[in-house]
C-alpha atoms as a PDB file:
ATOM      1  CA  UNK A   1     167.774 -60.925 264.891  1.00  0.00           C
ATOM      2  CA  UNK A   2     171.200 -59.128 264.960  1.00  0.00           C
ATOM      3  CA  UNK A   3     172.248 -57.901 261.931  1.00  0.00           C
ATOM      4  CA  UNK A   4     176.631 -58.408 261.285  1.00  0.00           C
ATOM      5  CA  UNK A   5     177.835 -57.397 258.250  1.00  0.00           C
ATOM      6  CA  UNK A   6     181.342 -59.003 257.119  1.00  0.00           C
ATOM      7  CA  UNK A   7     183.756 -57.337 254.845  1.00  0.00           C
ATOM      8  CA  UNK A   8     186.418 -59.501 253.387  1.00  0.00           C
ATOM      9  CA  UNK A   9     189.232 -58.731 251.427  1.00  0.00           C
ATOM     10  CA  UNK A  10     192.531 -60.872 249.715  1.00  0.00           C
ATOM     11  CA  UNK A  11     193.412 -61.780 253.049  1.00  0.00           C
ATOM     12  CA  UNK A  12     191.047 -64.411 253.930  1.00  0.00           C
ATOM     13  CA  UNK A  13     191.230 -65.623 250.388  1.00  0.00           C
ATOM     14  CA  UNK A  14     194.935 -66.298 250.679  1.00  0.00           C
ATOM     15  CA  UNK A  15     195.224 -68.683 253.296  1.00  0.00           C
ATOM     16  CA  UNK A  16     193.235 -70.999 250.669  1.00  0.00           C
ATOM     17  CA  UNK A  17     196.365 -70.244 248.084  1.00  0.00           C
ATOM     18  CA  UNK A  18     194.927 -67.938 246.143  1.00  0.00           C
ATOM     19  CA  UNK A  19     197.089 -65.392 244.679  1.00  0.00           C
ATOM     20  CA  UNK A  20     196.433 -61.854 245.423  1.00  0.00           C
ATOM     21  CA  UNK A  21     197.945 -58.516 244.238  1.00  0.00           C
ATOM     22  CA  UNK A  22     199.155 -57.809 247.461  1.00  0.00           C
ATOM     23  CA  UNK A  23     201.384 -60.470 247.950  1.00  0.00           C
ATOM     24  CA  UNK A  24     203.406 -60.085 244.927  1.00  0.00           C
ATOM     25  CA  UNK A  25     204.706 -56.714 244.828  1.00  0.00           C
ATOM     26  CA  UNK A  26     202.165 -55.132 242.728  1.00  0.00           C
ATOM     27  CA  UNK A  27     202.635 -57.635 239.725  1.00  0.00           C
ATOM     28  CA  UNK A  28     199.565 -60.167 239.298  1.00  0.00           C
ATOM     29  CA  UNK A  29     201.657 -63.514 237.176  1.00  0.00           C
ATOM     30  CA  UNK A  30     204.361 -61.096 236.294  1.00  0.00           C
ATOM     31  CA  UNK A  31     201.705 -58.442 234.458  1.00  0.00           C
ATOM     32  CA  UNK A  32     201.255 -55.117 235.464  1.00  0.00           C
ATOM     33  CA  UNK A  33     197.905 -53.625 236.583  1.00  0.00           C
ATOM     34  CA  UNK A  34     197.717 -51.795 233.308  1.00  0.00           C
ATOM     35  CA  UNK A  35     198.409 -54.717 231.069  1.00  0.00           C
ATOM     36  CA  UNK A  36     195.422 -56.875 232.539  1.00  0.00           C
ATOM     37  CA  UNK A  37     193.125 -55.629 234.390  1.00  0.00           C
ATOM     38  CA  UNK A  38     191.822 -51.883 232.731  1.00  0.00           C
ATOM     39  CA  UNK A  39     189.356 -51.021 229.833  1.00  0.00           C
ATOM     40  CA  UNK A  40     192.578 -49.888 228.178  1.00  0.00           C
ATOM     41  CA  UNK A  41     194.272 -53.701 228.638  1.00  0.00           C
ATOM     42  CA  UNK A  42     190.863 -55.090 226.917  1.00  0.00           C
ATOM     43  CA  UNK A  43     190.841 -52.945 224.332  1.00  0.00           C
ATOM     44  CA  UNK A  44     195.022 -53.040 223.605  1.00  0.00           C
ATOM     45  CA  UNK A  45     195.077 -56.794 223.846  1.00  0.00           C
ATOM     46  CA  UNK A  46     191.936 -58.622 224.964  1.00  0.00           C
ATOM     47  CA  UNK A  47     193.557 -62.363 224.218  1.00  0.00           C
ATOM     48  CA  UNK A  48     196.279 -61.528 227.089  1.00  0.00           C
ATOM     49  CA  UNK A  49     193.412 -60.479 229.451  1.00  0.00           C
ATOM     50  CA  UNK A  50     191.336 -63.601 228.775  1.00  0.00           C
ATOM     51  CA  UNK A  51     194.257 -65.494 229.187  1.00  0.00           C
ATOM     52  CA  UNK A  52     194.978 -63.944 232.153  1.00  0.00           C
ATOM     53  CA  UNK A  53     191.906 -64.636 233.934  1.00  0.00           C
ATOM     54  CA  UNK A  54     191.384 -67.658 232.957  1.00  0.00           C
ATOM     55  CA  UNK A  55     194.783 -68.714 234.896  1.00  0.00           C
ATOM     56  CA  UNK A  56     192.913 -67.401 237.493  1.00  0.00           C
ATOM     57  CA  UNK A  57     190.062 -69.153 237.138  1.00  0.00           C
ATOM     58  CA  UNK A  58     191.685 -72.533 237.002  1.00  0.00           C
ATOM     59  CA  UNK A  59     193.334 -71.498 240.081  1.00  0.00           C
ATOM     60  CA  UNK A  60     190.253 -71.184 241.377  1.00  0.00           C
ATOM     61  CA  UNK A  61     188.744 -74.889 240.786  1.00  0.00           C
ATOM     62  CA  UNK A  62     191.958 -75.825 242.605  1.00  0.00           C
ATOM     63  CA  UNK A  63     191.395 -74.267 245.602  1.00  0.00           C
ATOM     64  CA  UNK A  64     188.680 -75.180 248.662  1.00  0.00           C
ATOM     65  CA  UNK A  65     187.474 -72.745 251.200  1.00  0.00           C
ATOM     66  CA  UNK A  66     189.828 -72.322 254.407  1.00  0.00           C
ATOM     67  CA  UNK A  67     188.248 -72.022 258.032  1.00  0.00           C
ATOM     68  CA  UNK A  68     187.846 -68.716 257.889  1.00  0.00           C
ATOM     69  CA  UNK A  69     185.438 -68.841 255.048  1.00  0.00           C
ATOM     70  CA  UNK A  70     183.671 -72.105 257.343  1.00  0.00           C
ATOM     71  CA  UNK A  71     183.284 -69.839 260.511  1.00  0.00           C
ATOM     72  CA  UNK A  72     181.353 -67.587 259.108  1.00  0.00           C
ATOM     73  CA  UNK A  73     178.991 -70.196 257.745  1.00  0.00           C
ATOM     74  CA  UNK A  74     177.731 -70.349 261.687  1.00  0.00           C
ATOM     75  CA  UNK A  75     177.344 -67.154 262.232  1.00  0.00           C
ATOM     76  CA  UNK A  76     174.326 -67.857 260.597  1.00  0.00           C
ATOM     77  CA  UNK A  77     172.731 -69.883 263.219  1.00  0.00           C
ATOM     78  CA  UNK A  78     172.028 -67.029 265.414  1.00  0.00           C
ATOM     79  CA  UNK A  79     172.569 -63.452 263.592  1.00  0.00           C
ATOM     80  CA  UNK A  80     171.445 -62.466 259.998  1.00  0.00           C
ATOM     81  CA  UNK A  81     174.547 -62.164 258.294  1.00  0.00           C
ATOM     82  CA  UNK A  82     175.785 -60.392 254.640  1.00  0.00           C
ATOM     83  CA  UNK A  83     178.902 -60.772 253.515  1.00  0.00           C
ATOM     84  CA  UNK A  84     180.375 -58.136 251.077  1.00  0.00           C
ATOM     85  CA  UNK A  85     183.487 -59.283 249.600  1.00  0.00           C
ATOM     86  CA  UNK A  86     186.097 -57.697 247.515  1.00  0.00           C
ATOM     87  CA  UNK A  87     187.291 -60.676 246.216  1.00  0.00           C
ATOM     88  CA  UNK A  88     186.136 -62.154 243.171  1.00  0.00           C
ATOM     89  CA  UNK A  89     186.448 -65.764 244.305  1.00  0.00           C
ATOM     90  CA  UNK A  90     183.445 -68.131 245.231  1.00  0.00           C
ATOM     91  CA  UNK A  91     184.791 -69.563 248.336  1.00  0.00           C
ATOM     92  CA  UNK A  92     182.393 -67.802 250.606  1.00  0.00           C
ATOM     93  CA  UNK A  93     179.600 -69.535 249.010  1.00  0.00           C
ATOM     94  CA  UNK A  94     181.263 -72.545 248.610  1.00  0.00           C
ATOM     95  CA  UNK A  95     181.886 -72.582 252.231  1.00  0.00           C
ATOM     96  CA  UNK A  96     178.604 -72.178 252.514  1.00  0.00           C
ATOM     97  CA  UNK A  97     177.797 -68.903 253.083  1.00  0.00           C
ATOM     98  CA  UNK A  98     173.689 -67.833 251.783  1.00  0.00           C
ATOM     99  CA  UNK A  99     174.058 -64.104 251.411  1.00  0.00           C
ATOM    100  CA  UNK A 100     177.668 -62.270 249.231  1.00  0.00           C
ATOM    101  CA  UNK A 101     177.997 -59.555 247.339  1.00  0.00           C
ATOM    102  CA  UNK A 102     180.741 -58.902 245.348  1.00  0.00           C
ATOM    103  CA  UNK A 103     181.752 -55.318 244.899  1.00  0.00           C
ATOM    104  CA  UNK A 104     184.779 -56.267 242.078  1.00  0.00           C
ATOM    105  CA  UNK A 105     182.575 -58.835 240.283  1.00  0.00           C
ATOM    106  CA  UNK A 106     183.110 -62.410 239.819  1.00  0.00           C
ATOM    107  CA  UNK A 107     185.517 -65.092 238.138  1.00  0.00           C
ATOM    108  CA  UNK A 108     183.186 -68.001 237.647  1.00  0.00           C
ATOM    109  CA  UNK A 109     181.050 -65.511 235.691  1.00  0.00           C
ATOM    110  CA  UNK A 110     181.336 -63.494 232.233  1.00  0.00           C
ATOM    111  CA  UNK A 111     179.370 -61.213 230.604  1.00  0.00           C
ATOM    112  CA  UNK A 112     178.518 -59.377 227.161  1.00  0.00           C
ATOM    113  CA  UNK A 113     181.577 -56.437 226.039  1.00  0.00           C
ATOM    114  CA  UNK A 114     178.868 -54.990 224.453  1.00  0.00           C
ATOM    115  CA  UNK A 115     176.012 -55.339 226.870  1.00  0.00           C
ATOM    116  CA  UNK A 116     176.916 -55.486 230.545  1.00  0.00           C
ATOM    117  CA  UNK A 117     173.324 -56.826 231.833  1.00  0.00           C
ATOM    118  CA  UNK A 118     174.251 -59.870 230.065  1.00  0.00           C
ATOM    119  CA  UNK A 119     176.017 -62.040 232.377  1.00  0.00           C
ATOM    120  CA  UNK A 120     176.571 -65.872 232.294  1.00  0.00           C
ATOM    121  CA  UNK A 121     177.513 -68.345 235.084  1.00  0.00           C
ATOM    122  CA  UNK A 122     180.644 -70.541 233.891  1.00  0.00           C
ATOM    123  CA  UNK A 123     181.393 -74.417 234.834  1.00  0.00           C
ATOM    124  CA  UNK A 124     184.843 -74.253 233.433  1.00  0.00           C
ATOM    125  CA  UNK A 125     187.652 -72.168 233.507  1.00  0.00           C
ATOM    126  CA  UNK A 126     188.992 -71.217 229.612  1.00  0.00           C
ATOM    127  CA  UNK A 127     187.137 -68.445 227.907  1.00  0.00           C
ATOM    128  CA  UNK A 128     188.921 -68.268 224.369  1.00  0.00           C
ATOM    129  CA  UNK A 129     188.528 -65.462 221.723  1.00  0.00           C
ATOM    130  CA  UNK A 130     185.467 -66.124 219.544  1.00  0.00           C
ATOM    131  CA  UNK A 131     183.281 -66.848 222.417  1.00  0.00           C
ATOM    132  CA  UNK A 132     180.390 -64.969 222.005  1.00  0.00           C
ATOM    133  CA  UNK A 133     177.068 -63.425 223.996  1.00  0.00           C
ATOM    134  CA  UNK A 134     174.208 -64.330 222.443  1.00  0.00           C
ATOM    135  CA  UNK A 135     174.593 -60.261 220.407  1.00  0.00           C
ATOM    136  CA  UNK A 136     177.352 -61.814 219.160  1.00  0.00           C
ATOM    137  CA  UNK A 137     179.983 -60.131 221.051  1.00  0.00           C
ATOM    138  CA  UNK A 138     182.822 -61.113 222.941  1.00  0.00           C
ATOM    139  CA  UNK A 139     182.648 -62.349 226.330  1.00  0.00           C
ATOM    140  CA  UNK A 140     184.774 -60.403 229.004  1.00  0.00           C
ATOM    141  CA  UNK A 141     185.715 -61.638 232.150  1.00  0.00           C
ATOM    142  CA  UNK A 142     182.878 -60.368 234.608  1.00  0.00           C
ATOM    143  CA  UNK A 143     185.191 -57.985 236.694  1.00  0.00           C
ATOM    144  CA  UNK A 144     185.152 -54.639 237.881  1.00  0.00           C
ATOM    145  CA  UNK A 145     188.643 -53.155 236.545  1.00  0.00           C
ATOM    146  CA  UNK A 146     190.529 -50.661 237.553  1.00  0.00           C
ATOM    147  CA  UNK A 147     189.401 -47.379 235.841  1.00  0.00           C
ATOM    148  CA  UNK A 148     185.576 -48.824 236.151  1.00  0.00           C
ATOM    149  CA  UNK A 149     182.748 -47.842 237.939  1.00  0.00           C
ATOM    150  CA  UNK A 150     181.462 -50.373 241.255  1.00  0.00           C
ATOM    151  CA  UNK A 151     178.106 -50.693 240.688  1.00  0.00           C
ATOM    152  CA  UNK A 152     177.679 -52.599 244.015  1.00  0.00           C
ATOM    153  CA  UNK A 153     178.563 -50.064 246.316  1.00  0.00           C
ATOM    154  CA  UNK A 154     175.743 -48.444 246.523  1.00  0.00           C
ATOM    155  CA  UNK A 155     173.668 -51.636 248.032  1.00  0.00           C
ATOM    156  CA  UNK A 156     176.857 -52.022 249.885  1.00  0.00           C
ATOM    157  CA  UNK A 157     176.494 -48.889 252.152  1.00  0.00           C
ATOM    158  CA  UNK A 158     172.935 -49.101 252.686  1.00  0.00           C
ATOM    159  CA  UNK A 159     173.820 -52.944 254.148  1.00  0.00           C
ATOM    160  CA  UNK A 160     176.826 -51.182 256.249  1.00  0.00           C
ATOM    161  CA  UNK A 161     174.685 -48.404 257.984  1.00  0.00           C
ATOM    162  CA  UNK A 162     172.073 -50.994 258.595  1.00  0.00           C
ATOM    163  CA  UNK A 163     175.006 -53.195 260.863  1.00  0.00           C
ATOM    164  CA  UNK A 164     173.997 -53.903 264.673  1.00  0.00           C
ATOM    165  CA  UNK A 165     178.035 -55.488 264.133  1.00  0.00           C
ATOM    166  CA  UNK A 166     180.780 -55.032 261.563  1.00  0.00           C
ATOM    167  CA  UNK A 167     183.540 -57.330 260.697  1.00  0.00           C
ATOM    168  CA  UNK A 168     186.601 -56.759 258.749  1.00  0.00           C
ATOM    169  CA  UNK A 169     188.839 -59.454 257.258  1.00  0.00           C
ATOM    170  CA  UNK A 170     191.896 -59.747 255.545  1.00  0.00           C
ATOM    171  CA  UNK A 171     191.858 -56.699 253.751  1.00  0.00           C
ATOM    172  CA  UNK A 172     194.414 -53.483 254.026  1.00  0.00           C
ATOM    173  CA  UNK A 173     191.718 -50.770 254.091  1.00  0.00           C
ATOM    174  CA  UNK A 174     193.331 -48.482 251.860  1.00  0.00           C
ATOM    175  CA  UNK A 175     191.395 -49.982 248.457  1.00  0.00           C
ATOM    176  CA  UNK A 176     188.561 -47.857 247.687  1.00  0.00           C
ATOM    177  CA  UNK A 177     185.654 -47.537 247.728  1.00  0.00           C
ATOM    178  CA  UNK A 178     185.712 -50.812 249.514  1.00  0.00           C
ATOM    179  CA  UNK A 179     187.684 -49.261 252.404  1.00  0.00           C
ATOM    180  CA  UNK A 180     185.042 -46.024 252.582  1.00  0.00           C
ATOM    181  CA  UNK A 181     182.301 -48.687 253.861  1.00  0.00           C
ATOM    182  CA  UNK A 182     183.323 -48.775 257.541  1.00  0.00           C
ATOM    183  CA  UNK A 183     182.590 -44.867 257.641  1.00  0.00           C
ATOM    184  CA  UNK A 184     178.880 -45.272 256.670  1.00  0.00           C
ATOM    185  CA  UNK A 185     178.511 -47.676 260.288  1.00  0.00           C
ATOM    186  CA  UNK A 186     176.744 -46.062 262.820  1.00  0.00           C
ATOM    187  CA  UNK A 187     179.220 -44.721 265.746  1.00  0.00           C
ATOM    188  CA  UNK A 188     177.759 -47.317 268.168  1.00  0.00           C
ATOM    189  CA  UNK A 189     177.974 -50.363 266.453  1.00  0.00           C
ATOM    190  CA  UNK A 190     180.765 -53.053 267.769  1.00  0.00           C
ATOM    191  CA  UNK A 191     183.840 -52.635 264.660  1.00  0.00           C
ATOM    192  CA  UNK A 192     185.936 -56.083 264.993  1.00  0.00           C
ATOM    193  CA  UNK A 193     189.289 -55.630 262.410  1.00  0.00           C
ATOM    194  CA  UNK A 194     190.769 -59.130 262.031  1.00  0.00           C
ATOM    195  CA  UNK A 195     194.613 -58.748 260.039  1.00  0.00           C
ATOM    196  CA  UNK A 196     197.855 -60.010 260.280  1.00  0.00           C
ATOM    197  CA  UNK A 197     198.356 -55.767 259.879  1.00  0.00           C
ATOM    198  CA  UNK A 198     195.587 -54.432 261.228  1.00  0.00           C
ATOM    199  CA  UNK A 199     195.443 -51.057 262.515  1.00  0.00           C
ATOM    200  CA  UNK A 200     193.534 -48.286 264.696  1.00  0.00           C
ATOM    201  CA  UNK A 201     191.721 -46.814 261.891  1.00  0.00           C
ATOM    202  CA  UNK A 202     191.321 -43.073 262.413  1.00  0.00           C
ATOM    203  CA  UNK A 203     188.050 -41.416 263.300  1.00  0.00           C
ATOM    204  CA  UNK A 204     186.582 -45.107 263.847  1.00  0.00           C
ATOM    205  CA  UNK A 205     185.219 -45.317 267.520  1.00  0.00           C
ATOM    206  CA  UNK A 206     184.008 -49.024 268.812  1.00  0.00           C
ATOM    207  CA  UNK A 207     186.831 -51.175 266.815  1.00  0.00           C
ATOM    208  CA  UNK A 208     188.923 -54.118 267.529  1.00  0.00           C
ATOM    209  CA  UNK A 209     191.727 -55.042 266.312  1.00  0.00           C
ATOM    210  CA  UNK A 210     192.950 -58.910 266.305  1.00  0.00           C
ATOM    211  CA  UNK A 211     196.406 -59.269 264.530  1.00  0.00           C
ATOM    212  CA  UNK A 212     195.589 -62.813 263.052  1.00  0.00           C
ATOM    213  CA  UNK A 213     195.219 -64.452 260.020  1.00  0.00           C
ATOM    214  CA  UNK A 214     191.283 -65.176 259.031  1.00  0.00           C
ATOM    215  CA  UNK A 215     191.556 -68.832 259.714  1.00  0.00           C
ATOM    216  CA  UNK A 216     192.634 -68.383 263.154  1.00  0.00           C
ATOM    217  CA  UNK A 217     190.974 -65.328 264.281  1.00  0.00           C
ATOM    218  CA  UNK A 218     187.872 -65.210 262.500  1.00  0.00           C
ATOM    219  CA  UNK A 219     187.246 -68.530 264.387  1.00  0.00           C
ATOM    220  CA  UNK A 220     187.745 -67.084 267.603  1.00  0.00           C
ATOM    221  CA  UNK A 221     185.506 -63.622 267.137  1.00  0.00           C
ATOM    222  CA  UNK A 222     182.670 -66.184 265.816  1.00  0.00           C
ATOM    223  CA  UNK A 223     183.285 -68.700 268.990  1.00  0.00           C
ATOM    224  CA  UNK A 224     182.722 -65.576 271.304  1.00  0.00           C
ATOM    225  CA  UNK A 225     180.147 -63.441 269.428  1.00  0.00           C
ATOM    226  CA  UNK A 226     178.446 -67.135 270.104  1.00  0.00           C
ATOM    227  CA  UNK A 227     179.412 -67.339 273.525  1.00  0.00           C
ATOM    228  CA  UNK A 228     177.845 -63.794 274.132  1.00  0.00           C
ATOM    229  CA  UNK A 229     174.608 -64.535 272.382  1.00  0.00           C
END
């Protein structure tokens, strides 16, 4: 079975209304990157963070999966498809969607500040200060911030050079190391770049580009990729 390896970004998330960074000038709810979303933010003012992300998070029980996230889903009918996803949403596996990683980490989920292989899974959205791991720390938001490491990528390139297909979506490629992955795909391999502003990308032989939004082009890549199969 074919092996196609998706790569999502804020893009495809949007269309479902989530906010990105992108799409407000740099500013996530008014706050700089530095206020909310470094090591330096949790440590200066950790209630502000929480607070912040838990905005996000009941954003996030607001919002449903769009038809880009759906199309996918069939993909899995006929190939043997891994999503990698820089966006901390669930909506790909809401959609339905069996196999996501997510290189930035995860807003239904928060984890230990004092031990990071603790991790718990959330069913609500408010995490207050005074909510503890079971060390008795304080739980943090289970993100990858700016400043940290991505322990993710790693698996992430080993999935990428293993493609047969590639798929972009709805992300700018400049965001690294997310935007590194497309140069670990072998030469051969069909690239298919699907973005209101996508681009040629330099030194990338074999791409496409489709100048759509995920919900309508995603569709149509997945409707032919079928077709062809």
């Amino acid at each position: 079975m074919e092996k196609i390896v998706v790569l999502t970004g804020a893009g495809i998330s949007a269309e479902s209304g989530v906010k990105t960074f992108r799409d407000n000038n740099g500013l996530w709810e008014n706050h700089k990157i530095e206020e909310v979303a470094t090591p330096e933010a949790w440590h200066n003012n950790p209630k502000l963070v929480l607070e912040f992300y838990n905005q996000r998070r009941k954003q996030l029980f607001e919002v449903e999966p769009n038809n880009g996230h759906k199309a996918l889903v069939e993909l899995e009918n006929l190939f043997d498809v891994q999503i990698i996803t820089q966006n901390v949403d669930d909506l790909h596996e809401r959609a339905g969607s069996s196999n996501v990683i997510h290189l930035h980490g995860e807003l239904k989920k928060v984890r230990s500040s004092s031990d990071s292989s603790l991790v718990y899974e959330l069913d609500h959205w408010e995490i207050k200060m005074g909510d503890n791991c079971e060390k008795g720390s304080q739980l943090r938001p289970h993100i990858v911030w700016f400043g940290e490491g991505v322990p993710m990528i790693e698996k992430a390139i080993d999935i990428v050079s293993q493609a047969d297909i590639l798929i972009v979506v709805g992300t700018s490629m400049v965001v690294y190391p997310a935007a590194s992955l497309i140069n670990y795909v072998r030469s051969e391999v069909p690239k298919y770049y699907i973005d209101p502003k996508a681009f040629a990308v330099p030194g990338i032989s074999n791409l496409t580009t489709i100048n759509e939004t995920a919900g309508v082009g995603v569709p149509k890549l997945i409707n032919e990729l079928t077709n062809k199969h």
